[in-house]
Protein backbone atom coordinates (compact mmCIF):
# COMPACT_ATOMS: atom_id res chain seq x y z
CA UNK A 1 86.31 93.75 182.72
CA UNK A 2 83.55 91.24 183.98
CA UNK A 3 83.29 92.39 187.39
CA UNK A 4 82.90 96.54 186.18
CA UNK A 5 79.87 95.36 184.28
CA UNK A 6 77.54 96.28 187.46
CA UNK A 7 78.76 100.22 186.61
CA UNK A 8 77.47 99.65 183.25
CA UNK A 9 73.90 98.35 183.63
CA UNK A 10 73.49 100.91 186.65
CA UNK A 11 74.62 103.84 183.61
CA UNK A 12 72.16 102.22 180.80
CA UNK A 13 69.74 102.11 183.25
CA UNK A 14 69.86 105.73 184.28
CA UNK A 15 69.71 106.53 180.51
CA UNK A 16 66.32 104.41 180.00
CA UNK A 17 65.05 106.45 182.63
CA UNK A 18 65.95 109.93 181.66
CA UNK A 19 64.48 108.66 177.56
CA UNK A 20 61.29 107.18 179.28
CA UNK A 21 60.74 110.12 181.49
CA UNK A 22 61.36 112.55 178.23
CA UNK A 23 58.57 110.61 175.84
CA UNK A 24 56.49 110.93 178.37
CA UNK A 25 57.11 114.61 178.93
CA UNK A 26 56.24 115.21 175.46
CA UNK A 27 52.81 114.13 175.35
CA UNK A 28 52.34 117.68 177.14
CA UNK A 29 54.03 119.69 174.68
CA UNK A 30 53.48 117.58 171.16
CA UNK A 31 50.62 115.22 170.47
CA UNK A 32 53.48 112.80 168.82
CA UNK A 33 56.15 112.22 171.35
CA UNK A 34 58.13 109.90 168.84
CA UNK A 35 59.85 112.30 166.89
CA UNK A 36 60.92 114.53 170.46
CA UNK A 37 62.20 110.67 171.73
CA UNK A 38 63.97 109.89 168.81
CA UNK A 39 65.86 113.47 169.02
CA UNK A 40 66.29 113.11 172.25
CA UNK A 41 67.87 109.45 171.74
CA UNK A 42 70.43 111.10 169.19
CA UNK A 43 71.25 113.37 171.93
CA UNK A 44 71.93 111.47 174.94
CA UNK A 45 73.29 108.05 173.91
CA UNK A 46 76.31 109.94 173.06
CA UNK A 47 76.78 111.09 176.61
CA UNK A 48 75.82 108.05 178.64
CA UNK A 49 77.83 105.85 175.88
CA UNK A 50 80.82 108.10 176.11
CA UNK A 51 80.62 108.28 180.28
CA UNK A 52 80.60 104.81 180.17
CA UNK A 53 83.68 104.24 177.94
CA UNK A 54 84.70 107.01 179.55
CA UNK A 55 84.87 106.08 183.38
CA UNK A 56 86.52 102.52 182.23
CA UNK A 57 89.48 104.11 180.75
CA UNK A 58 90.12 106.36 183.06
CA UNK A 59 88.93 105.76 186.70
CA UNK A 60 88.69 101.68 186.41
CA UNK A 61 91.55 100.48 183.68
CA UNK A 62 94.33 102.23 184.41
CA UNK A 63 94.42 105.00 181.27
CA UNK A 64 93.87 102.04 178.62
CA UNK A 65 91.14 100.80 176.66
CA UNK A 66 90.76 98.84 173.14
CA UNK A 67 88.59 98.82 170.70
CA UNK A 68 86.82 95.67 171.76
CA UNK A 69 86.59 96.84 175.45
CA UNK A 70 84.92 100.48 174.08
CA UNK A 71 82.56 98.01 172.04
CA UNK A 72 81.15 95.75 174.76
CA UNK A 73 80.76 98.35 177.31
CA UNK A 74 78.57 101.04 174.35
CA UNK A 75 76.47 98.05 173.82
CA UNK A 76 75.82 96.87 177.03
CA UNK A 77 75.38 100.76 177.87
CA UNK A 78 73.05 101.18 174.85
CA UNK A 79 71.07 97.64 174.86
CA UNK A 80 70.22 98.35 178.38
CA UNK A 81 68.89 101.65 177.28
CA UNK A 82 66.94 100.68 173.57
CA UNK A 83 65.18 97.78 175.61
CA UNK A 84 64.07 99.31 179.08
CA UNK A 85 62.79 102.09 177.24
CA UNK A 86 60.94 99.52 174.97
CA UNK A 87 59.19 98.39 177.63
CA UNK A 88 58.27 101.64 179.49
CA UNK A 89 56.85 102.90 176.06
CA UNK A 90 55.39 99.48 174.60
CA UNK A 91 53.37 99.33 178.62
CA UNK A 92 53.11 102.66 178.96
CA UNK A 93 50.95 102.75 175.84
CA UNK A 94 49.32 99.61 176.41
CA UNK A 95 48.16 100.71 180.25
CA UNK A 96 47.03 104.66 177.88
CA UNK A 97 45.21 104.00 175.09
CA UNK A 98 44.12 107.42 175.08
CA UNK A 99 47.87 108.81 174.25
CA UNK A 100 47.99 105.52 171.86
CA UNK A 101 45.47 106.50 169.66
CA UNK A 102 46.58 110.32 169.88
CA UNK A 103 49.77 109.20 168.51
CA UNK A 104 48.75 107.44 165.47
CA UNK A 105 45.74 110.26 164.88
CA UNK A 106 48.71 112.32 165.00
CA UNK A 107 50.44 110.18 162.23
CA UNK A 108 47.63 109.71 159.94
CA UNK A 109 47.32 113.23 159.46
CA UNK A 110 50.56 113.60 158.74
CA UNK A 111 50.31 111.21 156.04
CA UNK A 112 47.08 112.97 154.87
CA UNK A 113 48.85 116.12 154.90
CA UNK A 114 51.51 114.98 152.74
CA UNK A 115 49.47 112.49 150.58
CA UNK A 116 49.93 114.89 147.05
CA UNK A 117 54.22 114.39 147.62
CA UNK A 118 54.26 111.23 148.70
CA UNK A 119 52.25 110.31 145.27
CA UNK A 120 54.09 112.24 143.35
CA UNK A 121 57.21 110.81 144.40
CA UNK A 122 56.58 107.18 144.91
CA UNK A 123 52.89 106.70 143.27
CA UNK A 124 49.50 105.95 144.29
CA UNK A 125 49.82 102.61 144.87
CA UNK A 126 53.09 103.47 147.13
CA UNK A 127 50.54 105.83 149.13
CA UNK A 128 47.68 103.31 149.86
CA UNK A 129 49.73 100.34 151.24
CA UNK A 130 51.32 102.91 153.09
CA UNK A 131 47.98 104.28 154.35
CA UNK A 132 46.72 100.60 154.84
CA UNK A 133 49.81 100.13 157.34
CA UNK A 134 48.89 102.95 159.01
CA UNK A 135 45.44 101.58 160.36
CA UNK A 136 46.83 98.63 161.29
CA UNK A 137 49.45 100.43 163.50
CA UNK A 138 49.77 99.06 166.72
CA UNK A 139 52.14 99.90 170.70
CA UNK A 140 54.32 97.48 169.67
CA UNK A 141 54.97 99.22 166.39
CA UNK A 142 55.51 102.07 167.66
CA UNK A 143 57.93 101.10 170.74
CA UNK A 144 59.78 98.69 168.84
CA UNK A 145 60.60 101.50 166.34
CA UNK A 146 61.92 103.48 169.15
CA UNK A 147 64.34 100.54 170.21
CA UNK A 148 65.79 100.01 166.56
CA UNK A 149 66.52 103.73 166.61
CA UNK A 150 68.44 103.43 169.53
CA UNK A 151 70.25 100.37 169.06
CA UNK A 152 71.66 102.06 165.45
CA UNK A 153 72.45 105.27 167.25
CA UNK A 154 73.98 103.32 170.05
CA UNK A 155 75.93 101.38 167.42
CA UNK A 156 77.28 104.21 165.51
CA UNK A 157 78.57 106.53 168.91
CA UNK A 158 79.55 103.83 170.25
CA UNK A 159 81.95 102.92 167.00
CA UNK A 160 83.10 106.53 166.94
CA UNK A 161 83.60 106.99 170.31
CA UNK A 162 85.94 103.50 171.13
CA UNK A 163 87.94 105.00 168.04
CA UNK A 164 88.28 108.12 169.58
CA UNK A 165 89.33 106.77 173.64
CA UNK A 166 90.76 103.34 172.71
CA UNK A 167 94.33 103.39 173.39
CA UNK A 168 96.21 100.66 173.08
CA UNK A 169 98.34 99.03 175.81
């Protein structure tokens, strides 16, 4: 399986690029590209994990593939993905501060908008520290929240979808 793994960064790579290219996109359309990446990230990771598992089953391994095989190739597949895109948004953000602070404008008011639930659901003190956080939001926040989402969507497709192609020998 060692000597497919080229096929695999070449497909997690193509993947960081497509999720890169569609946060940026957003910043046209929506002042908080986040949510759109995150979305998108739920959307595609299926598809590159699965073409990935996918192509090893049936065009390199001869119509078999376990469980463990299915595994290694989603994460490699999704790793790739969760930490190229971490650094295209995490320097991409660094190199804009303008979209930067758009962003997190974009997220305080959000919190200002929903201050009266959040208080009434979790308390006042539950709304400053979260408010407090807030200001002290920084790039890094912000991309290495987009790489945790990833990596657990990449983990859980990539469970359900070596379940659904393994096949044992």
């Amino acid at each position: 399986m060692k000597q497919y793994f080229g096929y695999f960064y070449k497909i997690g790579l193509l993947a960081a690029v497509f999720s890169i290219f569609a946060f940026y996109m957003a910043t046209f359309f929506t002042p908080d590209p986040t949510l759109f990446s995150k979305v998108f990230s739920f959307a595609i990771t299926p598809l590159f994990v699965g073409a990935g598992i996918y192509f090893y089953r049936f065009k390199l391994n001869q119509n078999k593939l376990s469980f463990a095989e299915g595994m290694s190739i989603g994460f490699l597949i999704y790793a790739i993905n969760a930490f190229v895109t971490f650094l295209g948004i995490y320097l991409g953000l660094v190199f804009s501060p303008k979209l930067f602070e758009a962003i997190k404008a974009n997220m305080m008011q959000i919190l200002a908008e929903k201050k009266e639930e959040i208080i009434s659901r979790l308390g006042q003190a539950s709304f400053e520290r979260t408010y407090e956080q807030m200001l002290t939001l920084s790039v890094y926040d912000i991309a290495i929240t987009d790489l945790i989402f990833k990596i657990a969507f990449g983990l859980f497709f990539t469970i359900i979808i070596s379940i659904i192609l393994r096949k044992n020998y």
